[in-house]
N, C-alpha and C. Protein backbone atom coordinates (compact mmCIF):
# COMPACT_ATOMS: atom_id res chain seq x y z
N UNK A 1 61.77 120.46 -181.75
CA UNK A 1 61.55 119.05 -181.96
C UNK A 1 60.15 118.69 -181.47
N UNK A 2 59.26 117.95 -182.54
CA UNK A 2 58.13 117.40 -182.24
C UNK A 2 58.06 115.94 -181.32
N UNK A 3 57.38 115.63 -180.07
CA UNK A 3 57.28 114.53 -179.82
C UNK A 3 55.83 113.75 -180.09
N UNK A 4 55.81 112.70 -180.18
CA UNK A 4 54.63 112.40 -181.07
C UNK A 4 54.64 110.93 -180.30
N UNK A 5 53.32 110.81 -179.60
CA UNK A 5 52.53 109.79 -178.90
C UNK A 5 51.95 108.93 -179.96
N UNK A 6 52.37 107.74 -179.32
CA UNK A 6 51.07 106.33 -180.08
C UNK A 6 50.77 105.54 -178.83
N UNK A 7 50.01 105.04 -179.23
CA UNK A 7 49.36 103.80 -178.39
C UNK A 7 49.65 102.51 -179.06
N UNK A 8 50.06 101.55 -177.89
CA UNK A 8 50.74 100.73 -178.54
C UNK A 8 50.52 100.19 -179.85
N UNK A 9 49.59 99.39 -179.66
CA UNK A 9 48.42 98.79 -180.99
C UNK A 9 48.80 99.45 -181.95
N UNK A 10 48.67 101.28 -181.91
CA UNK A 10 48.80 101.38 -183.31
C UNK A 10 50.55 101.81 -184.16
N UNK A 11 51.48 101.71 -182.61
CA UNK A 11 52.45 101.63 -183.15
C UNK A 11 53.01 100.53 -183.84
N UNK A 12 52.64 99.24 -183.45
CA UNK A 12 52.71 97.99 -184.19
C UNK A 12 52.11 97.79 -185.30
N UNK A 13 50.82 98.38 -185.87
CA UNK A 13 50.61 98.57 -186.80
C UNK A 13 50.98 99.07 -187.53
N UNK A 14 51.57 100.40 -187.13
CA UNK A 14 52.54 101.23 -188.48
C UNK A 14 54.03 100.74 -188.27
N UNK A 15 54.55 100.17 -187.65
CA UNK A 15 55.78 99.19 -187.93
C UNK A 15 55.30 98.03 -188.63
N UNK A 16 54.12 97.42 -188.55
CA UNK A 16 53.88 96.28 -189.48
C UNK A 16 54.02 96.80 -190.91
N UNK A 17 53.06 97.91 -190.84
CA UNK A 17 53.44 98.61 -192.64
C UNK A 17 54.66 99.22 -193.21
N UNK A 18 55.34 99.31 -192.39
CA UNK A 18 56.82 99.92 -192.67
C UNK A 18 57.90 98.56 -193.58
N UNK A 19 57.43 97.70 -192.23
CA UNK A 19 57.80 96.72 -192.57
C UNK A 19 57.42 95.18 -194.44
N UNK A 20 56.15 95.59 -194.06
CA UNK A 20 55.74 95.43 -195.62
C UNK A 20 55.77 96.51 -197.03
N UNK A 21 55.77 97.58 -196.38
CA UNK A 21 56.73 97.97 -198.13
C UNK A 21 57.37 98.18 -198.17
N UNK A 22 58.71 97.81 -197.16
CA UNK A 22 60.03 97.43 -197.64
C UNK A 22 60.29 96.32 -197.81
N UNK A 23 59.24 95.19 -198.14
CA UNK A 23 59.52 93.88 -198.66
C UNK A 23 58.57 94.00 -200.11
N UNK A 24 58.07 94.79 -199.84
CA UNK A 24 57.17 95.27 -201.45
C UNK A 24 58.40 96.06 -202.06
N UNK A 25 59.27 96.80 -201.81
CA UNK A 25 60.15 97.70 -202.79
C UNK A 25 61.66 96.74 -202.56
N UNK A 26 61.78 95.72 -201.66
CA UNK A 26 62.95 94.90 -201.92
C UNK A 26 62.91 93.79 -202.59
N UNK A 27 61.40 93.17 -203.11
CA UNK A 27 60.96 92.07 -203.72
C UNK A 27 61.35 90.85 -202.58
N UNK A 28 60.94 91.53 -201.35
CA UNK A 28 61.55 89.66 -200.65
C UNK A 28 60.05 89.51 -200.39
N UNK A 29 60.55 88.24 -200.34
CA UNK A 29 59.07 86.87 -199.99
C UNK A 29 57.87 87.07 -201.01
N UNK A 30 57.95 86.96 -202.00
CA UNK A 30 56.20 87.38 -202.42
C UNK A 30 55.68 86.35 -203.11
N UNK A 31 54.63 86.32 -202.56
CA UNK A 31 53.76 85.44 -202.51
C UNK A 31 53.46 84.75 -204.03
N UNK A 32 53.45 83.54 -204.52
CA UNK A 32 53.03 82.91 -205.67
C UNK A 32 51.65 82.92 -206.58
N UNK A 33 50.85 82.94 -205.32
CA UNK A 33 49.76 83.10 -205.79
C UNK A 33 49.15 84.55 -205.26
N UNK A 34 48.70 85.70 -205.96
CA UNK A 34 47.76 86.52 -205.42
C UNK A 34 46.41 86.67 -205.34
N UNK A 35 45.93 87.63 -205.14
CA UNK A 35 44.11 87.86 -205.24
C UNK A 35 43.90 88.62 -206.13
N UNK A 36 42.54 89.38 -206.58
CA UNK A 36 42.17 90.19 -207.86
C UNK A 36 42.05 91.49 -207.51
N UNK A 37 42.61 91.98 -206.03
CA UNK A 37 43.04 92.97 -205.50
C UNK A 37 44.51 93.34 -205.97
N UNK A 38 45.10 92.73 -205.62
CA UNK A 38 46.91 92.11 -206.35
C UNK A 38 47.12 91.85 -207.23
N UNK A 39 46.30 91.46 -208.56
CA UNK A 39 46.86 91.18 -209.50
C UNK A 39 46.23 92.37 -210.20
N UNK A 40 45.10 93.00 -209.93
CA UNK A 40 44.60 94.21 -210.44
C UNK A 40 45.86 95.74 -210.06
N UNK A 41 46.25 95.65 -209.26
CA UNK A 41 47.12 96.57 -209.01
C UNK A 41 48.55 96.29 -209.71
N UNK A 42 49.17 94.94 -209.71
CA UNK A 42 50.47 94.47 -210.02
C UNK A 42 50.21 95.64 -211.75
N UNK A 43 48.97 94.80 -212.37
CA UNK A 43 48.96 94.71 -213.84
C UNK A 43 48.32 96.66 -213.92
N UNK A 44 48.05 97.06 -213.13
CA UNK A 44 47.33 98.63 -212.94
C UNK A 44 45.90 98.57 -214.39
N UNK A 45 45.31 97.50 -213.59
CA UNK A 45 44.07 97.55 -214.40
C UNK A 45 43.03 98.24 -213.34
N UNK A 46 41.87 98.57 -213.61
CA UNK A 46 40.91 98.99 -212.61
C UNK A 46 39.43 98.32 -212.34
N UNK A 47 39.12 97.30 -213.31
CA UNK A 47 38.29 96.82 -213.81
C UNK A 47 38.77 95.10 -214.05
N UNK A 48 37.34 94.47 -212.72
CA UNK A 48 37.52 93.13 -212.87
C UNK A 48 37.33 92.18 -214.36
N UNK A 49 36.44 93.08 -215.13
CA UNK A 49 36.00 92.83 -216.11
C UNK A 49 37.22 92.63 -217.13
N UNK A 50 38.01 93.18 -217.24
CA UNK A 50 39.40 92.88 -217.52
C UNK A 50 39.94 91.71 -217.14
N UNK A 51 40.21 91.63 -215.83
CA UNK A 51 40.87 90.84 -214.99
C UNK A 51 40.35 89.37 -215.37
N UNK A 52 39.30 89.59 -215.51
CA UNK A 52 38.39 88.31 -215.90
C UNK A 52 38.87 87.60 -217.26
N UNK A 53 38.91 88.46 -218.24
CA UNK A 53 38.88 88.64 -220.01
C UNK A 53 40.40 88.47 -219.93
N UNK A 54 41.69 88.65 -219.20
CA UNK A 54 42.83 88.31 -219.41
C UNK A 54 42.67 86.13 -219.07
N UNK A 55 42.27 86.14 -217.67
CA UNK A 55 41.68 85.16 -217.62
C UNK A 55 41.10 83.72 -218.50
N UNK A 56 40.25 84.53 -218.84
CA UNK A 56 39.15 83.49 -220.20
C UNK A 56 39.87 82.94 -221.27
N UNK A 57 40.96 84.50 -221.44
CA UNK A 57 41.58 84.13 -222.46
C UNK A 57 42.75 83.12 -222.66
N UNK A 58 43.38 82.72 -221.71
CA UNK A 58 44.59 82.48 -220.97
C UNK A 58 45.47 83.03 -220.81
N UNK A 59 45.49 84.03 -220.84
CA UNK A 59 46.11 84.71 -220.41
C UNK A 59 47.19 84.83 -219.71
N UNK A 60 46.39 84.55 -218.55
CA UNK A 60 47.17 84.68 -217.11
C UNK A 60 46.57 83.16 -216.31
N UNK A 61 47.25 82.87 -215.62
CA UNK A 61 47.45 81.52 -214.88
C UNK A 61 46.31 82.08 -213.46
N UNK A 62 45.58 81.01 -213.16
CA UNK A 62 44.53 81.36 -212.11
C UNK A 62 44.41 79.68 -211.48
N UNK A 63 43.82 79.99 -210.29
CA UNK A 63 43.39 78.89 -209.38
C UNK A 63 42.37 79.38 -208.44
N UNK A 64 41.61 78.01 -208.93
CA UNK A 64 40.53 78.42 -208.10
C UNK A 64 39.84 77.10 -206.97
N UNK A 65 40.46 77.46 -205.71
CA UNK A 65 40.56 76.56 -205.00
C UNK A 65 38.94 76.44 -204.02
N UNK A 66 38.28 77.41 -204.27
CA UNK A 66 36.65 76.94 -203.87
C UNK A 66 35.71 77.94 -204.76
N UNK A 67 34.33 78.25 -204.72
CA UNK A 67 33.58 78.74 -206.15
C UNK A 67 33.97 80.26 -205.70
N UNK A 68 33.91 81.09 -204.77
CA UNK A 68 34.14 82.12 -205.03
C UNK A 68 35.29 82.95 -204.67
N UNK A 69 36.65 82.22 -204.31
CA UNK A 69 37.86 82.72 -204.50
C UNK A 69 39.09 81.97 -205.76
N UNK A 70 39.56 83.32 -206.24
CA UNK A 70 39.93 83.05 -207.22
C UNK A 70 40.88 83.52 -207.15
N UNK A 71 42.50 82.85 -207.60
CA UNK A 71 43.83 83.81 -207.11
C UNK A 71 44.82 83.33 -208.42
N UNK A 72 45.47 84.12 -208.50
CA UNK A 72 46.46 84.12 -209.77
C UNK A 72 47.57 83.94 -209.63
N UNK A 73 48.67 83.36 -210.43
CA UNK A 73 49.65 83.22 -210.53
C UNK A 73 50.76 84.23 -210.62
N UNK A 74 51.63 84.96 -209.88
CA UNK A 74 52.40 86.17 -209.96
C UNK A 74 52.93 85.88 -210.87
N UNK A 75 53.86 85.13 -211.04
CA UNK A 75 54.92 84.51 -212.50
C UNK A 75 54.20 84.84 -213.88
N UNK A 76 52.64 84.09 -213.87
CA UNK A 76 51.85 84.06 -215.24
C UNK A 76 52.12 85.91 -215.62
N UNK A 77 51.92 86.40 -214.23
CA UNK A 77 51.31 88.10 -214.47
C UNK A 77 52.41 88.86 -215.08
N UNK A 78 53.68 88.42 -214.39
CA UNK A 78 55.30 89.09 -214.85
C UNK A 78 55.55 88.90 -216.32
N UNK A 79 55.16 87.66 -216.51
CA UNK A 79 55.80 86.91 -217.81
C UNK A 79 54.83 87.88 -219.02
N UNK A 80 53.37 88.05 -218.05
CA UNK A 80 51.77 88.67 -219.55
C UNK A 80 52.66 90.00 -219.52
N UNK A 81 53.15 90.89 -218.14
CA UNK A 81 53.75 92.39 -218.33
C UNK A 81 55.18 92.67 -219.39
N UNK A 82 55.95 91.28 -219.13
CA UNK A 82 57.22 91.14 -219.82
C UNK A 82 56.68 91.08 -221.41
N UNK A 83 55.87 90.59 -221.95
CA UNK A 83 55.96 90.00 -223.03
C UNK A 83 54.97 91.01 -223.88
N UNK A 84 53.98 91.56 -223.37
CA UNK A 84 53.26 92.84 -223.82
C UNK A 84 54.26 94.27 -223.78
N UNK A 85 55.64 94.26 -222.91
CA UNK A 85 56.56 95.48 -222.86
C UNK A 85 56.78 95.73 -224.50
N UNK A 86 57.13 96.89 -224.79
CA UNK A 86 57.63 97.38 -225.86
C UNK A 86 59.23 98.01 -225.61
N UNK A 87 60.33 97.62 -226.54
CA UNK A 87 61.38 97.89 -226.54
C UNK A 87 61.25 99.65 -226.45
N UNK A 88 62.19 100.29 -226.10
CA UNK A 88 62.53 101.87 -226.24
C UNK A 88 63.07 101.78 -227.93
N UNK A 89 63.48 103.20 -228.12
CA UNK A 89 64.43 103.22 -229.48
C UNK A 89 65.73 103.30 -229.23
C-alpha cells in the first residue's frame, strides 16, 4: 500500500476538482450564462472565429454586459446542438 502526502492547500484543491466534475457529469447547478472558453468546449469548436460567426449569425444567444466580455446563453447552445443533431437509421 502506497501512502501519499499533500499539503493542505493542495488537498482542497483537488477535492475542489473532484467535486466539480461530478457536478459537470451529474448536470447539477450549471450556470446560464457561459464564457467563450465554455461555450467553445460545450459546442467542441476550437476557433473563436467560429464562435463569433455562430454569433453574427444568430445563432446562439450572447450578452454582453461590458465591451470586452462576452458570455452566452447555455440553453441557446443545447437547443443550436439539438437542432443541428442528425437522427441515426
Amino acid at each position: 500500500m502506497q501512502v501519499i502526502c499533500l499539503e493542505e492547500k493542495a488537498f482542497y484543491e483537488l477535492v475542489e476538482q473532484v467535486v466539480e466534475r461530478l457536478k459537470e457529469k451529474n448536470n447539477i447547478v450549471r450556470d446560464k450564462w457561459v464564457s467563450n472558453e465554455e461555450a467553445m468546449r460545450l459546442m467542441n469548436i476550437k476557433s473563436k472565429t467560429t464562435l463569433q460567426k455562430l454569433r453574427d449569425h444568430g445563432k446562439i444567444r450572447f450578452s454582453q454586459p461590458e465591451k470586452k466580455i462576452i458570455l452566452y446563453d447555455r440553453d441557446s447552445i443545447d437547443t443550436f446542438l439539438a437542432k443541428n443533431s442528425k437522427d441515426t437509421f
